[in-house]
C-alpha atoms as a PDB file:
ATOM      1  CA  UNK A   1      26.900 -38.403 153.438  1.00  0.00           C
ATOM      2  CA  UNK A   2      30.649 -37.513 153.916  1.00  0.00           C
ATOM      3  CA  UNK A   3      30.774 -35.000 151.573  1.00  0.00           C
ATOM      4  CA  UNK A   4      27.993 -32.871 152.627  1.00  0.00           C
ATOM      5  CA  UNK A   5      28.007 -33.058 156.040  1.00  0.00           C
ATOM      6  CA  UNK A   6      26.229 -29.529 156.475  1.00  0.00           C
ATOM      7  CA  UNK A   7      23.371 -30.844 154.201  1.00  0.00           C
ATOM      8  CA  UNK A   8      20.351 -31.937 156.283  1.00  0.00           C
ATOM      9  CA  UNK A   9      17.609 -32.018 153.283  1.00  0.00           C
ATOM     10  CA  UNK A  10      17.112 -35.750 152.090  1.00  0.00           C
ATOM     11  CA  UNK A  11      17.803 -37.291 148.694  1.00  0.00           C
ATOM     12  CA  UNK A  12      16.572 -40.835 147.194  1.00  0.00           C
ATOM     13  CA  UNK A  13      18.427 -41.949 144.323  1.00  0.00           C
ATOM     14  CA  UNK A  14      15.470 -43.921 141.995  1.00  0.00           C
ATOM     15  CA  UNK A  15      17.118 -46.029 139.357  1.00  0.00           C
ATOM     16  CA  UNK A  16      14.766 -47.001 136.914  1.00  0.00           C
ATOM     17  CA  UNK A  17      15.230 -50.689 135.354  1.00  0.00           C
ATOM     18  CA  UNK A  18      12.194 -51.917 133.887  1.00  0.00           C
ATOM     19  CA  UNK A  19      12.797 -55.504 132.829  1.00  0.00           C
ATOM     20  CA  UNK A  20      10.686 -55.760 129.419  1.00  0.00           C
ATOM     21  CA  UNK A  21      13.230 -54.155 127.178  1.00  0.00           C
ATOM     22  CA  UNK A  22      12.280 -55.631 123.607  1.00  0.00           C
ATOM     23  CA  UNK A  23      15.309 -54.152 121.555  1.00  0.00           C
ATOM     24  CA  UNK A  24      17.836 -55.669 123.942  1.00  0.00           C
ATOM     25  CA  UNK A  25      16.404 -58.460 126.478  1.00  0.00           C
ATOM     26  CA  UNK A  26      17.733 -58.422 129.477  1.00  0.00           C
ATOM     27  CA  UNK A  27      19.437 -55.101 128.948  1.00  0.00           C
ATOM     28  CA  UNK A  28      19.863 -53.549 132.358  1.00  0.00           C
ATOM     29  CA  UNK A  29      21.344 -57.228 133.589  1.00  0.00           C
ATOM     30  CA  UNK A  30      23.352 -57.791 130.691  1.00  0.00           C
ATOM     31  CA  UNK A  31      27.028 -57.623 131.238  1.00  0.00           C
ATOM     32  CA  UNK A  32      28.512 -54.191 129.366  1.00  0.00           C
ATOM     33  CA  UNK A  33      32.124 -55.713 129.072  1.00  0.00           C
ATOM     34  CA  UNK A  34      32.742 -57.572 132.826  1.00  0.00           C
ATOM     35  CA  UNK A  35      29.534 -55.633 134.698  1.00  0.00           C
ATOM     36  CA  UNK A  36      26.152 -56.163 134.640  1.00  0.00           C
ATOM     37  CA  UNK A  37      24.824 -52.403 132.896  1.00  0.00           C
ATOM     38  CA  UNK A  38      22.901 -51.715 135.863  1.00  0.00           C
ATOM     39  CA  UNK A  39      26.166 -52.122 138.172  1.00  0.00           C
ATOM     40  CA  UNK A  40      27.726 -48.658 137.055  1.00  0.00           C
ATOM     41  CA  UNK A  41      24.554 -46.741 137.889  1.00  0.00           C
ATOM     42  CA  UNK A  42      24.135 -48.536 141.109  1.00  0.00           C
ATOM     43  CA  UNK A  43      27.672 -48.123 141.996  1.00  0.00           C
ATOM     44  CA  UNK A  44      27.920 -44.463 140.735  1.00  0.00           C
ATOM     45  CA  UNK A  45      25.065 -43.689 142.874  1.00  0.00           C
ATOM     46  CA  UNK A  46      27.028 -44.933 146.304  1.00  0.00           C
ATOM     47  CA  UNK A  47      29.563 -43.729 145.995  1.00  0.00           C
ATOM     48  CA  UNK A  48      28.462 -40.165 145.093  1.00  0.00           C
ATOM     49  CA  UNK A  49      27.959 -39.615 148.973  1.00  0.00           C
ATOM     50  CA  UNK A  50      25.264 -36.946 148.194  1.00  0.00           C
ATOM     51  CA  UNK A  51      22.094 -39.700 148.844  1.00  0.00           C
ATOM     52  CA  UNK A  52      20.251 -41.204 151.944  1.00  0.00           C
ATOM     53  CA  UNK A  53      18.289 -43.968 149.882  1.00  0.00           C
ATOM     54  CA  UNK A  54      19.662 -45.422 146.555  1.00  0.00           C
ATOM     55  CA  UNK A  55      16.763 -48.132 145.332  1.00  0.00           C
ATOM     56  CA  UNK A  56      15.637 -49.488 142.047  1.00  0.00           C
ATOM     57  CA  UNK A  57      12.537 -49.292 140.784  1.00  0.00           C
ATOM     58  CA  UNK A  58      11.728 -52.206 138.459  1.00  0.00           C
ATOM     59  CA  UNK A  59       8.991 -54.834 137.969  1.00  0.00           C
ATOM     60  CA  UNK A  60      11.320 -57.595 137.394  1.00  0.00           C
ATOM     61  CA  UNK A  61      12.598 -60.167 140.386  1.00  0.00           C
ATOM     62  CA  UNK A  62      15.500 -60.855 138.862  1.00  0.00           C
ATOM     63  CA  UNK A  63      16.728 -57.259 138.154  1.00  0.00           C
ATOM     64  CA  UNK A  64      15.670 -57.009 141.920  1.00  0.00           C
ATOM     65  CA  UNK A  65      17.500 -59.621 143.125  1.00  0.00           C
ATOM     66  CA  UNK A  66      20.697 -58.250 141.444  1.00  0.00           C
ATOM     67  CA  UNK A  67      20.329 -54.515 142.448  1.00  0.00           C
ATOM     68  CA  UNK A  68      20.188 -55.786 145.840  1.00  0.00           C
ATOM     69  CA  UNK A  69      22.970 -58.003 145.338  1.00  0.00           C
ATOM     70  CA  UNK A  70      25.147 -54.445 144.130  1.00  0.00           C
ATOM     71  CA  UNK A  71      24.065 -52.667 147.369  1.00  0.00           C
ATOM     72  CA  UNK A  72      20.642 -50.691 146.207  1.00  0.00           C
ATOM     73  CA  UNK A  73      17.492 -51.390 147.529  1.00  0.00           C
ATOM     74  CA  UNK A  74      14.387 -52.434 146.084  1.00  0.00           C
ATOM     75  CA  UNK A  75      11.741 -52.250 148.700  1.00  0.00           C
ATOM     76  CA  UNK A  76       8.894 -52.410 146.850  1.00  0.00           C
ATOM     77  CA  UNK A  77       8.431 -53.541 143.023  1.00  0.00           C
ATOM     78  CA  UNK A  78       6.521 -51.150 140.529  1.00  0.00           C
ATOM     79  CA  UNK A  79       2.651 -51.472 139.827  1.00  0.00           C
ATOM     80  CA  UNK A  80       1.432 -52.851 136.510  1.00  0.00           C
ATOM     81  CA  UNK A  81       0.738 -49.268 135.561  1.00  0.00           C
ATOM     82  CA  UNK A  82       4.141 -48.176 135.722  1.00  0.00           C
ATOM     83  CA  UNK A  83       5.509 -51.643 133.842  1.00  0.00           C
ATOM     84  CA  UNK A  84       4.428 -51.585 130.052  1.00  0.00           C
ATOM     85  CA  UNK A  85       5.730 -49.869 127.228  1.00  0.00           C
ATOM     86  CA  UNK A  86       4.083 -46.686 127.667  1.00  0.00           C
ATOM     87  CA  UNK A  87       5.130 -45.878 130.877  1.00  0.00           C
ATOM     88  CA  UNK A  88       6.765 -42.285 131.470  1.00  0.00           C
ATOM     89  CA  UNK A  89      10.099 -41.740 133.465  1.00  0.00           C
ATOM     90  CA  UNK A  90       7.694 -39.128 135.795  1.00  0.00           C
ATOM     91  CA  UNK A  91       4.937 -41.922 136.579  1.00  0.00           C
ATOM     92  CA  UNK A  92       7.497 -43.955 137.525  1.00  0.00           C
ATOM     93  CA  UNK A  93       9.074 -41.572 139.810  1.00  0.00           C
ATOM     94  CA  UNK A  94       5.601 -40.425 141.166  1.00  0.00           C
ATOM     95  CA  UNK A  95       4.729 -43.840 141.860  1.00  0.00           C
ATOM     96  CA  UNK A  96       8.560 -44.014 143.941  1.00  0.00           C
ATOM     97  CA  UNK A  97       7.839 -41.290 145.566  1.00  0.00           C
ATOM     98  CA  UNK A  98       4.337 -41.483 146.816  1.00  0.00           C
ATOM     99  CA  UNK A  99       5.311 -45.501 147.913  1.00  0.00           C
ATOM    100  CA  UNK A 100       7.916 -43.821 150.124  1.00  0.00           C
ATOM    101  CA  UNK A 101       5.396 -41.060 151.525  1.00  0.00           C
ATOM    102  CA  UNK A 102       3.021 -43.862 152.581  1.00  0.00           C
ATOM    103  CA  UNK A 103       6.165 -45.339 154.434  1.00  0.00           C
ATOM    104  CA  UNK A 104       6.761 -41.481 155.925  1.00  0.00           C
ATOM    105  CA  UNK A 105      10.020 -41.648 153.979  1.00  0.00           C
ATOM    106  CA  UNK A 106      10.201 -37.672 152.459  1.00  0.00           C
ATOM    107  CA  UNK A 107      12.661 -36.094 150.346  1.00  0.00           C
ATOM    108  CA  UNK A 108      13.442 -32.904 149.280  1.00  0.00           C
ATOM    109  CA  UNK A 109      15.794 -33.822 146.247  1.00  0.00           C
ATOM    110  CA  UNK A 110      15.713 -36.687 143.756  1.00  0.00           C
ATOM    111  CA  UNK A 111      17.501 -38.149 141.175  1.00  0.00           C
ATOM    112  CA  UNK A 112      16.100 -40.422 138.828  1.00  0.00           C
ATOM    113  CA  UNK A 113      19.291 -42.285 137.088  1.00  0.00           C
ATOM    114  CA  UNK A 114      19.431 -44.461 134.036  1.00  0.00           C
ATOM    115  CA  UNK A 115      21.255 -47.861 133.864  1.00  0.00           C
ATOM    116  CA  UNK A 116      24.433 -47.309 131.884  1.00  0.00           C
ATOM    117  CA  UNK A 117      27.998 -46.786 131.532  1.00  0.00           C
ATOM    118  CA  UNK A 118      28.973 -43.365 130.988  1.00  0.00           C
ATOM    119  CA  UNK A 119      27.307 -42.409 134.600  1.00  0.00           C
ATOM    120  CA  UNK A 120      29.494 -41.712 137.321  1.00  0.00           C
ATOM    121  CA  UNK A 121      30.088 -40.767 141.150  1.00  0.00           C
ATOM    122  CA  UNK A 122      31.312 -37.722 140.079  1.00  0.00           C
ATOM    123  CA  UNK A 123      28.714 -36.146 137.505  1.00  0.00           C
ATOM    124  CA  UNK A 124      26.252 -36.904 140.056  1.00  0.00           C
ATOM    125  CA  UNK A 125      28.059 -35.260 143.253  1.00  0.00           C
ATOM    126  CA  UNK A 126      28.421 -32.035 140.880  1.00  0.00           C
ATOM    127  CA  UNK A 127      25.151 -32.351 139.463  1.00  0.00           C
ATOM    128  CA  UNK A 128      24.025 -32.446 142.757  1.00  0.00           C
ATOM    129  CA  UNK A 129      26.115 -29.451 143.993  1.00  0.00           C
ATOM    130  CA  UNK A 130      25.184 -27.591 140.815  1.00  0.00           C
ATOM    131  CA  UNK A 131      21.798 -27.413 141.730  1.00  0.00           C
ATOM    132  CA  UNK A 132      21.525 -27.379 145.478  1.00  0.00           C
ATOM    133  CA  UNK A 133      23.178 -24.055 144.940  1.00  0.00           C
ATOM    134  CA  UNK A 134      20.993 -23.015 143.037  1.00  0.00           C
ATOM    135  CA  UNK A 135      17.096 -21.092 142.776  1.00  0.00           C
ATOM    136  CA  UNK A 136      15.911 -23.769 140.203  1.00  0.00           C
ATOM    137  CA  UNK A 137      14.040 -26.874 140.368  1.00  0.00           C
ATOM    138  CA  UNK A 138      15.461 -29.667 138.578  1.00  0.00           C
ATOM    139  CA  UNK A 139      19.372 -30.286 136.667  1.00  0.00           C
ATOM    140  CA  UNK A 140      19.630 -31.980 133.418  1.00  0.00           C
ATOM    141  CA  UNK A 141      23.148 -33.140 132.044  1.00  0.00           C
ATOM    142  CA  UNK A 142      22.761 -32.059 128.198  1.00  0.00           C
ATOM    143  CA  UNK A 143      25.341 -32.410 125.025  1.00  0.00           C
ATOM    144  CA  UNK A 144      25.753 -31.003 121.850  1.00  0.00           C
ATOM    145  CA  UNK A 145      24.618 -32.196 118.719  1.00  0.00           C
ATOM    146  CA  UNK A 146      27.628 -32.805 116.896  1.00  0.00           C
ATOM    147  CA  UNK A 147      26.782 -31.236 113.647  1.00  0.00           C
ATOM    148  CA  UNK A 148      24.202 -28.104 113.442  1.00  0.00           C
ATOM    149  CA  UNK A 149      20.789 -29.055 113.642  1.00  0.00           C
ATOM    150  CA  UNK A 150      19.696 -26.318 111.663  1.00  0.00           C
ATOM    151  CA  UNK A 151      21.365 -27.222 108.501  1.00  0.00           C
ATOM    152  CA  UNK A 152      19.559 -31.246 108.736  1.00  0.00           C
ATOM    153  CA  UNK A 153      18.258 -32.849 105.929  1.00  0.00           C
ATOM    154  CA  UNK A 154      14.961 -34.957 105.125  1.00  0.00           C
ATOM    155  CA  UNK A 155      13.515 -37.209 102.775  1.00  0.00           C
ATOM    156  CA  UNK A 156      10.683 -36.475 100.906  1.00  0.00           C
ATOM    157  CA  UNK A 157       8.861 -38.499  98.222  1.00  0.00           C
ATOM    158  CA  UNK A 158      12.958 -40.424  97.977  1.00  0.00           C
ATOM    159  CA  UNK A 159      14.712 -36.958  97.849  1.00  0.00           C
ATOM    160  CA  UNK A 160      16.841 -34.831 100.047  1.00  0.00           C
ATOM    161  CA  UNK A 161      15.627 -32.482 101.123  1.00  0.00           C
ATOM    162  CA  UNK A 162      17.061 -29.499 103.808  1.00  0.00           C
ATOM    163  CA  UNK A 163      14.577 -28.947 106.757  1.00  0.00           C
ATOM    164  CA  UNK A 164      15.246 -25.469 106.738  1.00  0.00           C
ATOM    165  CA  UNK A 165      16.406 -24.343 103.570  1.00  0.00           C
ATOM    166  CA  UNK A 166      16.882 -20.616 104.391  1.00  0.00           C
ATOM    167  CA  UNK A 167      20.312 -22.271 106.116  1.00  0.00           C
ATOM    168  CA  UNK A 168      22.022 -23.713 103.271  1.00  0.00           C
ATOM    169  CA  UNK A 169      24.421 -21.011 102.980  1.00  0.00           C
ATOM    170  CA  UNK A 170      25.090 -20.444 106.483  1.00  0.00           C
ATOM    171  CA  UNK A 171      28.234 -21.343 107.687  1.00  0.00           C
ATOM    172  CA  UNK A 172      28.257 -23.697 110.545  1.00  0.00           C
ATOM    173  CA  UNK A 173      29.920 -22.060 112.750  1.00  0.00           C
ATOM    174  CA  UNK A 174      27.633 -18.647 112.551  1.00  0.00           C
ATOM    175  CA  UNK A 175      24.081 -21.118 113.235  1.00  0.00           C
ATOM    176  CA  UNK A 176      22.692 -21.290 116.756  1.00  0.00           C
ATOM    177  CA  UNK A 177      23.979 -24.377 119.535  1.00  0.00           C
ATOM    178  CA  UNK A 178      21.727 -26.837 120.130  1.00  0.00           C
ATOM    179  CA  UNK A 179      22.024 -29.567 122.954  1.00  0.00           C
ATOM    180  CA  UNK A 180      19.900 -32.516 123.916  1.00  0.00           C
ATOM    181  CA  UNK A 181      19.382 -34.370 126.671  1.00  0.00           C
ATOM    182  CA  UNK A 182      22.360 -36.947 127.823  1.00  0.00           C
ATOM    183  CA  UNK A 183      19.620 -39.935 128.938  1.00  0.00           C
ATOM    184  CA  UNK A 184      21.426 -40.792 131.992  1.00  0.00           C
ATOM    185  CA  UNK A 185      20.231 -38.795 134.805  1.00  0.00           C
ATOM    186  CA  UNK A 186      17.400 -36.201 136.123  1.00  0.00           C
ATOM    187  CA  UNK A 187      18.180 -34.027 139.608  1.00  0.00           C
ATOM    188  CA  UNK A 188      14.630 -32.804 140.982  1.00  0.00           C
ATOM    189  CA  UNK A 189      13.496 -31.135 143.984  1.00  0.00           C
ATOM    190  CA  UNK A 190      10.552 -33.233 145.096  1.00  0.00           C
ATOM    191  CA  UNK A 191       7.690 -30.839 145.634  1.00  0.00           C
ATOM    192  CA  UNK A 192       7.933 -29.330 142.277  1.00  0.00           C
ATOM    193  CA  UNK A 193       8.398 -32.280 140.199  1.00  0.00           C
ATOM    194  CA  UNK A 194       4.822 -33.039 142.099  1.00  0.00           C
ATOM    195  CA  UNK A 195       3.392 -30.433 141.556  1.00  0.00           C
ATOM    196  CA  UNK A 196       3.945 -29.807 137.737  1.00  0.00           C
ATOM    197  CA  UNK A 197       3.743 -33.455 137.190  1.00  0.00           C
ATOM    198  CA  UNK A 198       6.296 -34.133 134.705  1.00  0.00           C
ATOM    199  CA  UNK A 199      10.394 -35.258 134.831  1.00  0.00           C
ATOM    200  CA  UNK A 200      11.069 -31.797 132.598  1.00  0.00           C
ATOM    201  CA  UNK A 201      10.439 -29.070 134.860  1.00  0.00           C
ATOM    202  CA  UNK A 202      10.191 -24.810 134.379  1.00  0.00           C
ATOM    203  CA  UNK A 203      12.931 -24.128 135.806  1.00  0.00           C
ATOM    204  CA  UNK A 204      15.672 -26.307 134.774  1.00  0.00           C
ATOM    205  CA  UNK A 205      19.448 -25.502 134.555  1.00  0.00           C
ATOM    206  CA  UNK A 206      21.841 -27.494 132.662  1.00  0.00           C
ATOM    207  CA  UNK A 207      24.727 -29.667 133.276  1.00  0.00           C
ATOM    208  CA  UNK A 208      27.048 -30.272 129.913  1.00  0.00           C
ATOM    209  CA  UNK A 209      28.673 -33.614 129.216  1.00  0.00           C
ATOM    210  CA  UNK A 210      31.680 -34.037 126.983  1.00  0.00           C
ATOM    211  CA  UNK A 211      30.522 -36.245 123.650  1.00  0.00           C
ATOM    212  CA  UNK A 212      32.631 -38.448 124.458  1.00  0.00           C
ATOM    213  CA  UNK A 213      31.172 -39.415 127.816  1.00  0.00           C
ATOM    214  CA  UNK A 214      27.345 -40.067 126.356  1.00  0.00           C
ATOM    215  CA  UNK A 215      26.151 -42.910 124.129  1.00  0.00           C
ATOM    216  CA  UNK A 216      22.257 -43.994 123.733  1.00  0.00           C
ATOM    217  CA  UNK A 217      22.430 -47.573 123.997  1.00  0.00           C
ATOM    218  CA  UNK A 218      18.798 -48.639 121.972  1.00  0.00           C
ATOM    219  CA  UNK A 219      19.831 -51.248 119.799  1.00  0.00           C
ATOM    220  CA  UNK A 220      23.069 -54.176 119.265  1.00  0.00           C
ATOM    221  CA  UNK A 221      25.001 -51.964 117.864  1.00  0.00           C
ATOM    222  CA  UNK A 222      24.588 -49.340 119.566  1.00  0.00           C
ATOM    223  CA  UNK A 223      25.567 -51.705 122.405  1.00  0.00           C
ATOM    224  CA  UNK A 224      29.054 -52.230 120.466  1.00  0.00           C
ATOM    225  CA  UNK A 225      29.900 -49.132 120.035  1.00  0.00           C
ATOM    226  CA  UNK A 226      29.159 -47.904 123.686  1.00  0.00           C
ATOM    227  CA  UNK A 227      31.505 -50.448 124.735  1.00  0.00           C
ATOM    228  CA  UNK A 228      34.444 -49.217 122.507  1.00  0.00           C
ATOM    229  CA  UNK A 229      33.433 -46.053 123.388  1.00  0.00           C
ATOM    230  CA  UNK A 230      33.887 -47.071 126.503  1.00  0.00           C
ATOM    231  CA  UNK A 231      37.558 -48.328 126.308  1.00  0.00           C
ATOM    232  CA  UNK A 232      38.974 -45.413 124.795  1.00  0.00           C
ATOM    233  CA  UNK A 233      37.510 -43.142 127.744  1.00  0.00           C
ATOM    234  CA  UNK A 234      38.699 -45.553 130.456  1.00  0.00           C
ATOM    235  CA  UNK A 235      41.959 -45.777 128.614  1.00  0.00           C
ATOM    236  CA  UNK A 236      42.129 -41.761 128.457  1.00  0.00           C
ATOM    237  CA  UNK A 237      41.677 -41.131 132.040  1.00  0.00           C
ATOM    238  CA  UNK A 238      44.075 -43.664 132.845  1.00  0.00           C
ATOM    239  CA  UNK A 239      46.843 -41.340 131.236  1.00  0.00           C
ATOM    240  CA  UNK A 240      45.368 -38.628 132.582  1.00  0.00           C
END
């Protein structure tokens, strides 16, 4: 790890690429312009320099076969309890981490990244750096809803409706910030994501991400506009 030479604690990179998507076969091996989606997360994650171990976890031979192919490792494939639909992100990172224990593989950090785009080598090396430094537990890269959630609207019985009416006059700019999570990666210390058993942990610092570099990528056209998302940020940082 070149860039943290005076760091001795381990981290495992755990990719998650189930290969049942329903909404987009094939997703995580599909091609997102010239590179297979799963490529930029595997690739972000080596060249990051902050991990020991990056793997996949996936229940799919052919994802397998193509993470290994990118320079991850898949040394073991997930259970059938971790493969269907109703699988969480922290059993599957349990199940990584307790598969690596029995191998007396330990870690003290994690990061448990999502196949897609708008990851890169150097969110993840600051991520990383954000919360080594730190007293907390686990680093989440969030965004801002683009418009205040507090002044949303609903549908009830076919009208619109606000969801909090007392906010109607408010002017935007004088309403609370809200952020949500970006989807694309989770940094964890080990023994406390175990302990409290979930991917969301108590003490949890934040990591903001420009709009422009997160996109949920759920449906077709979601896929097309990730991809000319995509463009425009390439082509901005290459007048940078």
């Amino acid at each position: 790890m070149p860039q943290y030479q005076d760091i001795t604690n381990k981290c495992v990179a755990i990719i998650a690429a189930r290969g049942g998507s329903k909404r987009i076969p094939g997703k995580n091996i599909r091609k997102f312009l010239d590179v297979p989606l799963i490529g930029y997360s595997i690739t972000a994650a080596l060249e990051a320099g902050v991990f020991d171990e990056v793997m996949v976890s996936t229940d799919n031979a052919e994802i397998a076969q193509m993470a290994v192919s990118l320079g991850a490792k898949v040394p073991f494939l997930r259970s059938p309890a971790t493969s269907h639909d109703q699988a969480t992100t922290y059993s599957v990172v349990e199940e990584v981490l307790m598969c690596y224990g029995e191998r007396k593989q330990l870690f003290t950090y994690g990061c448990c990244i999502y196949p897609g785009p708008f990851v890169n080598a150097i969110k993840i090396r600051e991520g990383y750096r954000k919360l080594y430094n730190s007293t907390a537990d686990a680093l989440v890269p969030i965004v801002r809803f683009s418009y205040p959630v507090l002044r949303s609207l609903t549908i009830e019985n076919g009208l619109l409706t606000m969801a909090w009416p007392k906010y109607l006059n408010e002017r935007s700019q004088d309403l609370p910030v809200f952020y949500h999570d970006c989807g694309q990666f989770y940094f964890f210390r080990t023994q406390a994501l175990l302990r409290q058993k979930k991917l969301f942990l108590d003490s949890t610092i934040p990591f903001e991400i420009p709009e422009s570099e997160v996109h949920d990528i759920d449906n077709e056209e979601d896929w097309k506009i990730a991809e000319l998302k995509y463009k425009l940020l390439l082509t901005g940082q290459s007048t940078d």
